[in-house]
Protein backbone atom coordinates (compact mmCIF):
# COMPACT_ATOMS: atom_id res chain seq x y z
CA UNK A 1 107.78 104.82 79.77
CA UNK A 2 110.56 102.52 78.42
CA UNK A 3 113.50 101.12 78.91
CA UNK A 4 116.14 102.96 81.55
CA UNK A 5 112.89 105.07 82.39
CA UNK A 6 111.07 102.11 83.46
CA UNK A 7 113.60 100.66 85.61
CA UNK A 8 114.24 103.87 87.16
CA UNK A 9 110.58 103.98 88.05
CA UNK A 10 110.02 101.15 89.51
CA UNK A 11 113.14 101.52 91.80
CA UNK A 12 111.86 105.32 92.71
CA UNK A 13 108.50 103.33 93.72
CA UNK A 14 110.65 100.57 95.88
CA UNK A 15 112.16 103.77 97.73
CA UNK A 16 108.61 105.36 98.22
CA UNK A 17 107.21 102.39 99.99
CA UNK A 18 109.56 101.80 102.51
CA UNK A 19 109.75 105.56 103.39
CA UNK A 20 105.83 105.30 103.52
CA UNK A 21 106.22 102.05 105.25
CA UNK A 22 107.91 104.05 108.57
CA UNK A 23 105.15 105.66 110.85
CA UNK A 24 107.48 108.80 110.98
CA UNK A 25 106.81 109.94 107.42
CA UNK A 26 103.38 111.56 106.80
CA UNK A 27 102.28 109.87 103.47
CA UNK A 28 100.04 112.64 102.93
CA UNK A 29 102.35 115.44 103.12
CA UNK A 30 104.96 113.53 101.60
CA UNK A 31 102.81 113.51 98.45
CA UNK A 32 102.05 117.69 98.50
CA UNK A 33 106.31 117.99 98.50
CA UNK A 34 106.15 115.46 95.45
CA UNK A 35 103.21 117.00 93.61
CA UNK A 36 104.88 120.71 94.04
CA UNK A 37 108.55 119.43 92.64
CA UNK A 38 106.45 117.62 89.76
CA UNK A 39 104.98 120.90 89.02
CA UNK A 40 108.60 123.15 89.20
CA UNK A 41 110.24 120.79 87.08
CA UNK A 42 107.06 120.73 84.97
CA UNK A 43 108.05 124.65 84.10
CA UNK A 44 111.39 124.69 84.25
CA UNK A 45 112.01 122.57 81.30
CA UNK A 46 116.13 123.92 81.19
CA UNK A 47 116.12 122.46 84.85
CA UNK A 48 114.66 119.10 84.59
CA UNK A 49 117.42 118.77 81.22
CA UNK A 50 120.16 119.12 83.43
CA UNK A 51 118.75 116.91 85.87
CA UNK A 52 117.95 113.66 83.52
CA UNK A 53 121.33 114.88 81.33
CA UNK A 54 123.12 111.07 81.24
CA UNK A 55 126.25 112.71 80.74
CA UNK A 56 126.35 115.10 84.10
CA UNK A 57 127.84 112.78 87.45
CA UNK A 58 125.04 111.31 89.20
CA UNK A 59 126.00 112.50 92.59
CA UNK A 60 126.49 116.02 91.19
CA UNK A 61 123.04 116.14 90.03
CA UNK A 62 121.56 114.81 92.88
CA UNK A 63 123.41 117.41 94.95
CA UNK A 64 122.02 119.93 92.69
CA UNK A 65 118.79 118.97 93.69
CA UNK A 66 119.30 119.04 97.30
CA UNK A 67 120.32 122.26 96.36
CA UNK A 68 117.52 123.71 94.86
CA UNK A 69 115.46 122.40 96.95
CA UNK A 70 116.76 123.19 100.20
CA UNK A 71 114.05 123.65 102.93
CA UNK A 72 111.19 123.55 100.44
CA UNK A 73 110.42 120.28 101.46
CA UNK A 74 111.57 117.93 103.73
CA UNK A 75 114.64 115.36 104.37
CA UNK A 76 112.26 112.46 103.21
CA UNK A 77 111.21 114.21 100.18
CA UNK A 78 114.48 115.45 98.80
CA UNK A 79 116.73 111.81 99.37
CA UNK A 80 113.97 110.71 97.11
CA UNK A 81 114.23 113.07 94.35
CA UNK A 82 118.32 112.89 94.89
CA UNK A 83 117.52 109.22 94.50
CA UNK A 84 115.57 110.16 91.11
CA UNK A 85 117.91 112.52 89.37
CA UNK A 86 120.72 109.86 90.22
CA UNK A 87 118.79 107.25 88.07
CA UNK A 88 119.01 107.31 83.99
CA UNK A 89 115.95 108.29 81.77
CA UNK A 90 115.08 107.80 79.07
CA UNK A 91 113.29 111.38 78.37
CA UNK A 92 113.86 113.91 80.39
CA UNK A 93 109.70 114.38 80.33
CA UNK A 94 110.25 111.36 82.58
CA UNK A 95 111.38 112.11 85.30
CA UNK A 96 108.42 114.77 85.67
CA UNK A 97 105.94 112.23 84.89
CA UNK A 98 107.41 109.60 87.73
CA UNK A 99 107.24 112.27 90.15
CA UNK A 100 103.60 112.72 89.41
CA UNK A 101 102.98 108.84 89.60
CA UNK A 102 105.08 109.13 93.71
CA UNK A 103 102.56 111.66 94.50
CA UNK A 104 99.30 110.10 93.95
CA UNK A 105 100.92 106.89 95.00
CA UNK A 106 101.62 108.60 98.42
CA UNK A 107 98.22 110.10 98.69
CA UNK A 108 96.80 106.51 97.98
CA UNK A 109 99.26 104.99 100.57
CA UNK A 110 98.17 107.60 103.52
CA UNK A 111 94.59 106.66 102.35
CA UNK A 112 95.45 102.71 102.88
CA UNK A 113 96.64 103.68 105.68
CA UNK A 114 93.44 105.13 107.40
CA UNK A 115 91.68 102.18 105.68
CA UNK A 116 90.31 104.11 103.68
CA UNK A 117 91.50 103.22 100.09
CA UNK A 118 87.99 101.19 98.88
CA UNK A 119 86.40 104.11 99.41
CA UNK A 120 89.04 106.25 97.75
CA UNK A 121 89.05 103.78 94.31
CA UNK A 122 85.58 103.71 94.33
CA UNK A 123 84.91 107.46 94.60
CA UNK A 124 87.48 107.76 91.84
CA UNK A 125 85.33 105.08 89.24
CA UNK A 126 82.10 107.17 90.44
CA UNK A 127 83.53 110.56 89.58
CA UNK A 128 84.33 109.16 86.24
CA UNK A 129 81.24 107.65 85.44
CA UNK A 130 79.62 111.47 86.08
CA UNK A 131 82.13 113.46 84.31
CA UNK A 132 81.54 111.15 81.22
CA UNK A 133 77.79 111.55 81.91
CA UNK A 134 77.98 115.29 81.88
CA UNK A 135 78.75 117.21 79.03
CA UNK A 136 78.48 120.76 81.01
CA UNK A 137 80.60 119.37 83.78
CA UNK A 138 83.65 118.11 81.70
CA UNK A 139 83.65 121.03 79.39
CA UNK A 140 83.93 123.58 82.54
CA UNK A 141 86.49 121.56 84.48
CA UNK A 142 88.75 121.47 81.11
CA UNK A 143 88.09 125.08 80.04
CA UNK A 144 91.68 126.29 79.55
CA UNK A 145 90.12 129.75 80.00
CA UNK A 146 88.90 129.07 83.73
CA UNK A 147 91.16 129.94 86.01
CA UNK A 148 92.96 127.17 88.86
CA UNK A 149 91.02 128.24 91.59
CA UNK A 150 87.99 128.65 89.81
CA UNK A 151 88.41 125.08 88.84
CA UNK A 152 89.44 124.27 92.27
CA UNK A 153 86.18 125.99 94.00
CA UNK A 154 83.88 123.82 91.21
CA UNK A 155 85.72 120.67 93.07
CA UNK A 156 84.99 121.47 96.41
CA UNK A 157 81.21 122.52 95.83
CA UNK A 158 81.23 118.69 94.46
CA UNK A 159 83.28 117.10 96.23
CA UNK A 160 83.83 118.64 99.37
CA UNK A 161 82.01 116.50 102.15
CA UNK A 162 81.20 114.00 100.06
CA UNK A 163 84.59 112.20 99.46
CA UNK A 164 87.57 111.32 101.09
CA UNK A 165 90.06 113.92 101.29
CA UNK A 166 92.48 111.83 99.17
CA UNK A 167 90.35 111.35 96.52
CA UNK A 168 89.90 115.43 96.28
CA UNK A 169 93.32 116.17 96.66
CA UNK A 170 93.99 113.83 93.67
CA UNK A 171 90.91 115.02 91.38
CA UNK A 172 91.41 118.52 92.16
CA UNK A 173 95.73 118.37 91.11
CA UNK A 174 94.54 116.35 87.85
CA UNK A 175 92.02 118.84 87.13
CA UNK A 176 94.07 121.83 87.60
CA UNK A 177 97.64 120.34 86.33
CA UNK A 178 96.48 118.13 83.54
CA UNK A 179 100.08 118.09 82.04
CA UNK A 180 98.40 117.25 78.80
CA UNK A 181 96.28 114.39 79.46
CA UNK A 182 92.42 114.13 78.97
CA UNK A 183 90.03 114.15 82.02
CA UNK A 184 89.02 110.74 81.34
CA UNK A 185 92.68 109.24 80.79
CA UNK A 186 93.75 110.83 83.98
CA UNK A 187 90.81 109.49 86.04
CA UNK A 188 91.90 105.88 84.58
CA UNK A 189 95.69 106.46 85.62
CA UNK A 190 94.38 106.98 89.16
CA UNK A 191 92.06 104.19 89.20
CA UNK A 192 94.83 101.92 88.22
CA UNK A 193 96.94 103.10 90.86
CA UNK A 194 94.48 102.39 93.42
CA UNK A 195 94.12 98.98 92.11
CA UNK A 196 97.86 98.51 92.36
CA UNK A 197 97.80 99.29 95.87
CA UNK A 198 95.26 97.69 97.25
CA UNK A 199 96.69 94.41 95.91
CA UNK A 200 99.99 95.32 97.87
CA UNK A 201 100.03 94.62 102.08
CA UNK A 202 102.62 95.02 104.52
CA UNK A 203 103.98 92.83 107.05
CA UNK A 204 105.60 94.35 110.12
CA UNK A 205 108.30 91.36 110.94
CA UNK A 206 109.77 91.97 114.44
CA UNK A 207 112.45 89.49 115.49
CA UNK A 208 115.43 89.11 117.99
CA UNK A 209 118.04 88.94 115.33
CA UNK A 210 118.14 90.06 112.01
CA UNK A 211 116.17 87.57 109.47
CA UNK A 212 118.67 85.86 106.98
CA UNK A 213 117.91 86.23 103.46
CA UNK A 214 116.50 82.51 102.71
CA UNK A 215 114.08 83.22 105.77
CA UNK A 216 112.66 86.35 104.36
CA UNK A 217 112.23 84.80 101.46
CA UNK A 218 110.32 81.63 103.08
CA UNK A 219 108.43 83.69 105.13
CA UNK A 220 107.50 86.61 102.34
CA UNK A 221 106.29 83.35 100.35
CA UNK A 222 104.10 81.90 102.73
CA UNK A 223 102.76 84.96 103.74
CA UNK A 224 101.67 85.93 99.91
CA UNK A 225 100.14 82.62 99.38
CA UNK A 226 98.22 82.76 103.50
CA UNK A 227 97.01 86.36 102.38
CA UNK A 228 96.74 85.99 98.48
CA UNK A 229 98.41 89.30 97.95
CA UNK A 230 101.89 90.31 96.96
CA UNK A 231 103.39 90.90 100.22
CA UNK A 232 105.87 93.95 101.57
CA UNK A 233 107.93 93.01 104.66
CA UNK A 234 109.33 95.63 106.80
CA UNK A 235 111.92 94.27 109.06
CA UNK A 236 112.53 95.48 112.49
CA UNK A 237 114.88 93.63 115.38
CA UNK A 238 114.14 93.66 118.69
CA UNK A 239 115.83 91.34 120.93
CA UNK A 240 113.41 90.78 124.02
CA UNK A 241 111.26 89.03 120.83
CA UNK A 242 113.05 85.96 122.75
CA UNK A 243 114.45 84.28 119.67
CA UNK A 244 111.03 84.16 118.30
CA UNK A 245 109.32 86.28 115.42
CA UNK A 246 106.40 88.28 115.32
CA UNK A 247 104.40 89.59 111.86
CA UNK A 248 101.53 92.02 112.01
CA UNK A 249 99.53 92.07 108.96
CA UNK A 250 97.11 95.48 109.15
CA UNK A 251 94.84 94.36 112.52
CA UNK A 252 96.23 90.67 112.76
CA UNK A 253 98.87 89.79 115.04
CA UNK A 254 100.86 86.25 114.50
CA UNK A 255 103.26 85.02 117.44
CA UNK A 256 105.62 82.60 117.42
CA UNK A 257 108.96 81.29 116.30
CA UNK A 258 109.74 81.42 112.34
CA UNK A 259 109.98 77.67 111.86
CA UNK A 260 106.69 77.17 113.56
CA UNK A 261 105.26 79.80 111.42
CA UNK A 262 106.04 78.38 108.47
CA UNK A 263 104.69 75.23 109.00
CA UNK A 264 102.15 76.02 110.11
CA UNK A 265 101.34 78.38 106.85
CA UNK A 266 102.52 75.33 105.05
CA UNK A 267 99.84 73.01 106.63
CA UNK A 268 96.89 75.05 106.04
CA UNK A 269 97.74 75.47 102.69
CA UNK A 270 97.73 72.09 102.35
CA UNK A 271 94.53 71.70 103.02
């Protein structure tokens, strides 16, 4: 992707994590919604037109797609895609192609969620390193003659039991959608998405007033350098805090006041 296309990507992915980031979204399910609109507007080429066309009103075309999508999937699911048609591209191709990207990127979130995304990337790189090893293998999970859910049966005799849920889900809807990419460039995509995410945390900031925008910046900062990661927060205000702050970072819990905080972070990485 370039350009407007891009952009609009990377601000569908913003959206993703902080509905992910809430404990009332299923990050699992959220990705099946995604993966089934990627596939309708996949077909319905006339559709997905209309819905990228940069001369149609934005919030017409996003109401088209609440629309259309009615009780298909869920609220969660269709403000995003709203969100998505409202945004410019490039080629209308796309938008179908960033919906595919939120999908895996929401199976990979519910697996770093259950702490289970090592496993997940390195099941992934594994799988790879067969299917390249294997000529019979690759040629009968490309065959355009074999049918999805013979495909899909060949996945779970290998698969099934022996990996993590999220990695089948994502081999099996590569294998069986393939939206013109090779086995092995598919695999790759998936990999790198992994990688992305496991590079990303989350830091549950609690506080008794809301943070101003110079202290979330101070404490994203020292955070990302404590951690060596880039660094999510996801703000939440609650005032019997007692004018202090408190961060959760996956199992560890920091307490104390913001300016203590970030001294402290600031003295230990001084040395």
């Amino acid at each position: 992707m370039n350009g407007a296309s891009r952009e609009a990507l990377a601000a569908a992915r913003e959206r993703l994590d902080a509905l992910t980031d809430s404990t009332s979204v299923n990050a699992s399910s959220l990705a099946d919604e995604l993966a089934a609109v990627t596939a309708l507007l996949d077909r319905e080429v006339s559709l997905r037109r209309v819905l990228t066309d940069p001369a149609q009103d934005a919030e017409a075309k996003a109401e088209l797609a609440r629309r259309l999508l009615g009780t298909q999937v869920s609220g969660p699911a269709a403000d995003l895609v709203a969100g998505m048609v409202r945004s410019r591209w490039s080629q209308s191709r796309d938008l179908v192609d960033a919906l595919e990207v939120l999908a895996d990127t929401a199976d990979l979130t519910a697996a770093q969620q259950a702490g289970k995304l090592d496993d997940v990337e390195d099941e992934l790189f594994r799988f790879g390193r067969i299917v390249s090893g294997s000529t019979g293998l690759r040629a009968a999970l490309t065959d355009r003659k074999a049918t999805t859910s013979a495909k899909g049966e060949l996945l779970r005799s290998l698969l099934g039991g022996r990996a993590q849920p999220v990695t089948e889900r994502l081999v099996t809807r590569l294998v069986t959608a393939p939206r013109g990419r090779s086995l092995e460039t598919g695999l790759e995509s998936l990999s790198k998405l992994a990688a992305e995410r496991r590079d990303r945390m989350v830091a549950i900031v609690t506080s008794a007033v809301p943070l101003s925008d110079p202290q979330k910046q101070r404490l994203g900062a020292a955070l990302a350098k404590l951690y060596g990661r880039t660094m999510h927060l996801n703000l939440d205000v609650d005032p019997e805090v007692l004018g202090g702050i408190r961060v959760q970072v996956g199992d560890e819990v920091i307490n104390g006041s913001l300016a203590d905080r970030i001294e402290d972070a600031s003295r230990r990485l001084a040395g």
